[in-house]
N, C-alpha and C. Protein backbone atom coordinates (compact mmCIF):
# COMPACT_ATOMS: atom_id res chain seq x y z
N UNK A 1 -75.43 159.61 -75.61
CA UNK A 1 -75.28 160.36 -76.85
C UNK A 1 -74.09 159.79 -77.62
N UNK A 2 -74.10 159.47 -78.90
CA UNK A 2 -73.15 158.95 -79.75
C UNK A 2 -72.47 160.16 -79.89
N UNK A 3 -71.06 159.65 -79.94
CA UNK A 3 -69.91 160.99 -80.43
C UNK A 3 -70.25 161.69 -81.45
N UNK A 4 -70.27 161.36 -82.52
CA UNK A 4 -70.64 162.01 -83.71
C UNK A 4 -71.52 163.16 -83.36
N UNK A 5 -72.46 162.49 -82.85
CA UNK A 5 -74.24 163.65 -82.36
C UNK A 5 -73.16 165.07 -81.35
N UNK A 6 -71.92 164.50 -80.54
CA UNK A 6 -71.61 165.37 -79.85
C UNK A 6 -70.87 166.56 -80.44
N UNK A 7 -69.62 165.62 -81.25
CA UNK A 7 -69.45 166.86 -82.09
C UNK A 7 -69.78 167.28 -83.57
N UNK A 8 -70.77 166.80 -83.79
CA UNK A 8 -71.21 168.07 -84.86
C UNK A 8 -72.01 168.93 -84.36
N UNK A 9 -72.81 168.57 -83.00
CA UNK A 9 -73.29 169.65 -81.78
C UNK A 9 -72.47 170.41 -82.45
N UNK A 10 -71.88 170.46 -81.60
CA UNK A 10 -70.17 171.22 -80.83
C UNK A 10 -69.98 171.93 -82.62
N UNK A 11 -69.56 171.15 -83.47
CA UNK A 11 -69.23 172.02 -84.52
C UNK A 11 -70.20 172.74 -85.22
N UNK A 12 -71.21 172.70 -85.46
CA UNK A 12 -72.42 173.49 -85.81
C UNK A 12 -72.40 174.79 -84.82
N UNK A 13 -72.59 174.36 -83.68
CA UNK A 13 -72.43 175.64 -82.42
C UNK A 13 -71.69 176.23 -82.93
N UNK A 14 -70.25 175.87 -83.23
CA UNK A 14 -69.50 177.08 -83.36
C UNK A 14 -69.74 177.45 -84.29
N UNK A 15 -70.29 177.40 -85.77
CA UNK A 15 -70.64 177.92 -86.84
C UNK A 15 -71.66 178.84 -86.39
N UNK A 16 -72.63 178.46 -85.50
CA UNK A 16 -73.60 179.59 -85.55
C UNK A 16 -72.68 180.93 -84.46
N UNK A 17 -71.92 180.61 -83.85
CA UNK A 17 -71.45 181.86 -83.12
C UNK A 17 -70.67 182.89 -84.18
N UNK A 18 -70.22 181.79 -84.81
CA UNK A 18 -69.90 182.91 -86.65
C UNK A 18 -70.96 183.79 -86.77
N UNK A 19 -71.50 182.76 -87.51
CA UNK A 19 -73.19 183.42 -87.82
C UNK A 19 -73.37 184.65 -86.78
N UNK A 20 -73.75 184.38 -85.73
CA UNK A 20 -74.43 185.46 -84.72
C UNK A 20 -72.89 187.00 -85.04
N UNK A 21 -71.74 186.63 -85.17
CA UNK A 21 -70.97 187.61 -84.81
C UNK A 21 -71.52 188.39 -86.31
N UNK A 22 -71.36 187.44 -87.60
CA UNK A 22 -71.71 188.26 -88.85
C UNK A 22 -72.97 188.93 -88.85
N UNK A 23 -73.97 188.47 -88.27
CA UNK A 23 -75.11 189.28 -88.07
C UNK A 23 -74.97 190.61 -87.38
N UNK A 24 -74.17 190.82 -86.01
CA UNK A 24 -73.96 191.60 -85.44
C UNK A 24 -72.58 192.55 -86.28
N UNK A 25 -72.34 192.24 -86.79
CA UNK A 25 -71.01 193.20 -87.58
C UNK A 25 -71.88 194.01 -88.79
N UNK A 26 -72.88 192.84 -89.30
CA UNK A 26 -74.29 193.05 -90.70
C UNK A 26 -74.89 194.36 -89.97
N UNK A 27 -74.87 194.32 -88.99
CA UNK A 27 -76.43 195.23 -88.26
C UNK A 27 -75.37 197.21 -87.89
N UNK A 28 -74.19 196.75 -87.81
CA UNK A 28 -73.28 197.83 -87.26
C UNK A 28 -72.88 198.48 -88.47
N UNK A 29 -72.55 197.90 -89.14
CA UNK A 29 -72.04 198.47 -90.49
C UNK A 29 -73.15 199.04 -91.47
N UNK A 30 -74.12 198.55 -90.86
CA UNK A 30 -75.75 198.98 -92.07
C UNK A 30 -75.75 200.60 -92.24
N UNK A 31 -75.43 201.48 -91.17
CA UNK A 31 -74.87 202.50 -91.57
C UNK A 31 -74.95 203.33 -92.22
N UNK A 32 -73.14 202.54 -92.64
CA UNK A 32 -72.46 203.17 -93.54
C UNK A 32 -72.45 202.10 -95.23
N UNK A 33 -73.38 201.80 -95.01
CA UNK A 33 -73.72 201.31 -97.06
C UNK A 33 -74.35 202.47 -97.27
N UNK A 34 -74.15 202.55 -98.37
CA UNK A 34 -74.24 203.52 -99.44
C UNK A 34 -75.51 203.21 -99.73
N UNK A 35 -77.15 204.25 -99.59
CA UNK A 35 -78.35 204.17 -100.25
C UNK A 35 -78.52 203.09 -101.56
N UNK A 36 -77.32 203.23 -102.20
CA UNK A 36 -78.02 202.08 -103.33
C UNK A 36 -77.73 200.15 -102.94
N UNK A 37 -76.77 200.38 -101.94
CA UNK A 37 -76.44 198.71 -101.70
C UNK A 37 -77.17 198.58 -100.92
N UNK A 38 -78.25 199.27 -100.11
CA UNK A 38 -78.69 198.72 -98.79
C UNK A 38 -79.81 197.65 -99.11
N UNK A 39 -80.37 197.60 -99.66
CA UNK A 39 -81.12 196.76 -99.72
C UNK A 39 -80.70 195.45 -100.17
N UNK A 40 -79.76 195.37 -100.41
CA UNK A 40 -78.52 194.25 -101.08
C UNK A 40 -77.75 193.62 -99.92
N UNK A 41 -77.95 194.32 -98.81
CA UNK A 41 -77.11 194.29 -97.73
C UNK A 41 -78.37 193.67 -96.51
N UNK A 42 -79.64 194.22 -96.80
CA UNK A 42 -80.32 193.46 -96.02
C UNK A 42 -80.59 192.07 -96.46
N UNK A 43 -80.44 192.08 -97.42
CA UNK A 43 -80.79 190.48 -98.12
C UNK A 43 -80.15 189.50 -97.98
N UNK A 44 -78.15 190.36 -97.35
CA UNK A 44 -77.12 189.00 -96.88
C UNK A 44 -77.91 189.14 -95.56
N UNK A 45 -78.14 190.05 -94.82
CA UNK A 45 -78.35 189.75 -93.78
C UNK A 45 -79.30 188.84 -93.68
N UNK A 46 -80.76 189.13 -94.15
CA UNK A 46 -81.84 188.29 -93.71
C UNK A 46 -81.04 186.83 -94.01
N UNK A 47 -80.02 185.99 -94.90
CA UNK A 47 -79.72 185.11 -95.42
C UNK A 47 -78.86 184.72 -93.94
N UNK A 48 -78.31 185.50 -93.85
CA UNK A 48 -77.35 184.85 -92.08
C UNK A 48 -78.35 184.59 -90.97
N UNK A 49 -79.41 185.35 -91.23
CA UNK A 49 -80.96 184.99 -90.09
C UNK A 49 -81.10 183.48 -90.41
N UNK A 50 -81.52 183.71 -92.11
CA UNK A 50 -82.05 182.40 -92.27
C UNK A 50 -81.34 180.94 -92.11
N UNK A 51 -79.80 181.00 -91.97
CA UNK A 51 -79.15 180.04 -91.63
C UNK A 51 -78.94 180.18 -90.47
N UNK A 52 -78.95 181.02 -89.57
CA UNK A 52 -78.79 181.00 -88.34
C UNK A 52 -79.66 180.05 -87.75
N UNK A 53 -80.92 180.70 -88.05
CA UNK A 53 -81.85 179.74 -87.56
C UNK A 53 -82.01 178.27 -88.18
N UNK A 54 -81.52 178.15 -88.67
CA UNK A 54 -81.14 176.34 -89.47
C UNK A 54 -80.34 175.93 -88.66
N UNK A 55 -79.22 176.75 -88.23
CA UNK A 55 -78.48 176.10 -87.45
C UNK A 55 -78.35 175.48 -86.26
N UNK A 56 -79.16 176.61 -85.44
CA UNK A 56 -80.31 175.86 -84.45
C UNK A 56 -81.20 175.48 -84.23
N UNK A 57 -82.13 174.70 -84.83
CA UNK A 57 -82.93 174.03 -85.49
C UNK A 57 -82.15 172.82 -85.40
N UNK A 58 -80.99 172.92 -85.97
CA UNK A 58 -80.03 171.58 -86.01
C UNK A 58 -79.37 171.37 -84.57
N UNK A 59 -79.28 171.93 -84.03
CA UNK A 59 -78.74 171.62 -82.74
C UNK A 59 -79.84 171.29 -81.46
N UNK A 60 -80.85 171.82 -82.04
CA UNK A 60 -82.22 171.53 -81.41
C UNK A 60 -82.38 170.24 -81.22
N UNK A 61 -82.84 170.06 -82.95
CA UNK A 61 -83.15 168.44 -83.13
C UNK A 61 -81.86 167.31 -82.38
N UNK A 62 -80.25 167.32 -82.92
CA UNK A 62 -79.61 166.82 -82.33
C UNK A 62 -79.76 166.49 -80.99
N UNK A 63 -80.03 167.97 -79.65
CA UNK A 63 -79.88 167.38 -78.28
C UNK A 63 -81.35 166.96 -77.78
N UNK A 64 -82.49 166.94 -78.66
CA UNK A 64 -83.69 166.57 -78.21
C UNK A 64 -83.97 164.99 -78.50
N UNK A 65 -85.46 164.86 -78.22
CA UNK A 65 -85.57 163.35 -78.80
C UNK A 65 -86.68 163.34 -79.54
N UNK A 66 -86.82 164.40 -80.22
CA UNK A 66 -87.61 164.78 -81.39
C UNK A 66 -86.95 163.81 -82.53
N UNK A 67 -88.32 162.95 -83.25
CA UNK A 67 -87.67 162.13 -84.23
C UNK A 67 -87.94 163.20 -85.47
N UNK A 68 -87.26 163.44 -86.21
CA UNK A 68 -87.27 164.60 -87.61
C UNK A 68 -86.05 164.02 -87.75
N UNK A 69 -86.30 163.98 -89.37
CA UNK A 69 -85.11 163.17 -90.79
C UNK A 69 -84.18 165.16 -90.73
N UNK A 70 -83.35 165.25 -90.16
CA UNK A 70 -81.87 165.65 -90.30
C UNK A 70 -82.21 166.39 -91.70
N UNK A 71 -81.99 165.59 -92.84
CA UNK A 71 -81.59 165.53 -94.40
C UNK A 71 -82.37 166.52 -94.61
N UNK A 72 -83.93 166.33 -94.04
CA UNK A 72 -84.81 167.53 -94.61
C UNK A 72 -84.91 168.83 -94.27
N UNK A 73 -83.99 168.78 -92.93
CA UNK A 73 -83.81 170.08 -92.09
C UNK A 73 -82.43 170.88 -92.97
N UNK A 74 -81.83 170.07 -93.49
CA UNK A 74 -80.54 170.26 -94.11
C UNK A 74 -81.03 170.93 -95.43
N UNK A 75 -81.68 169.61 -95.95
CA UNK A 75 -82.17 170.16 -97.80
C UNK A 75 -83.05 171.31 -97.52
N UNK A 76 -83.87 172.14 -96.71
CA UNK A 76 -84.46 173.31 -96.80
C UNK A 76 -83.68 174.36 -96.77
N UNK A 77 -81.99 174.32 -96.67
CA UNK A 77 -81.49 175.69 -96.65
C UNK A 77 -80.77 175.52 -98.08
N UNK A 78 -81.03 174.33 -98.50
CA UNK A 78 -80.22 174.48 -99.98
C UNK A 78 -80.33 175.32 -100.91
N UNK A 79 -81.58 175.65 -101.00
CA UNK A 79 -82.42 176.66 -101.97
C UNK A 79 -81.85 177.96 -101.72
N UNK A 80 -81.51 178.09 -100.31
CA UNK A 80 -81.51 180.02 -100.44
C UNK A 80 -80.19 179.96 -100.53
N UNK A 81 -79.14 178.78 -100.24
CA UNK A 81 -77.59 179.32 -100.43
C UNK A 81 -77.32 178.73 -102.09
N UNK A 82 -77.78 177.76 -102.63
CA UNK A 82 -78.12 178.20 -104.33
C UNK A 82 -78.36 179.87 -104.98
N UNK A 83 -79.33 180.10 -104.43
CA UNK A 83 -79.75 181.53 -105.01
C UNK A 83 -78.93 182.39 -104.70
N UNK A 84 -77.87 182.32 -103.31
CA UNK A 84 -77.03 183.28 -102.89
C UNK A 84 -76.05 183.23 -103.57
N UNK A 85 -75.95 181.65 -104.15
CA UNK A 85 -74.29 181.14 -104.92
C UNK A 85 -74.57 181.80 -107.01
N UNK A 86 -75.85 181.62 -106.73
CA UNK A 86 -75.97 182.15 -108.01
C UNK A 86 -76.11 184.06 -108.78
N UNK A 87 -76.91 184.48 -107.52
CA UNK A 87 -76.40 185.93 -107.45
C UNK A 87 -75.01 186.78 -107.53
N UNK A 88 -74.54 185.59 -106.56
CA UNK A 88 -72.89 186.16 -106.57
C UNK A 88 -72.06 186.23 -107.60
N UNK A 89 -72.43 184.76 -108.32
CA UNK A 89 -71.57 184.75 -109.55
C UNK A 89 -72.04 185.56 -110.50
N UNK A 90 -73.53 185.54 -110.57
CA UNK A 90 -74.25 186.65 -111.57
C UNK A 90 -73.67 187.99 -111.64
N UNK A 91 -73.23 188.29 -110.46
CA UNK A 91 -72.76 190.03 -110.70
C UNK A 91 -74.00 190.76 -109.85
N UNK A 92 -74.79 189.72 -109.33
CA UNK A 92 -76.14 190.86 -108.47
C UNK A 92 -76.00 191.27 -106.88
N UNK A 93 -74.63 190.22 -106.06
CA UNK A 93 -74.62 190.81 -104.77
C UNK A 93 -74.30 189.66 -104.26
């Protein structure tokens, strides 16, 4: 295994243990949102699913010997953290 392949393993991993903790803090706190944010609140969540699972996906491909182009596994989460980057600034969540 080339270094590189090892640690961006290694650093992706730890991004998704982010991920997994924000999901689990997302799911505890659901709660206590207030009836009108909740559905605003499932939508970060499903968005930490959906990179979660990108993230391993990426760590997949890395320790396997599955040939798949990286770039395209990468460019499919661009779209939903665009729309997340653009909501935010919009004023929608």
């Amino acid at each position: 295994m080339v270094a590189t392949v090892g640690i961006s393993t290694a650093l992706v991993g730890l991004g998704a243990c982010f991920l997994l903790a924000a999901m689990r803090n997302s799911a505890s706190v659901y709660r206590a949102v207030p009836l009108a944010l909740r559905r605003r609140w499932l939508v970060l969540t499903g968005l930490i699913c959906f990179f979660l699972a990108g993230y391993l996906a990426f760590i997949l491909l890395q320790l396997s010997d599955v040939k798949f182009p990286v770039e395209l596994l990468v460019g499919a989460g661009q779209p939903g953290s665009a729309r997340r980057e653009h909501r935010a600034r919009a004023g929608g969540g």
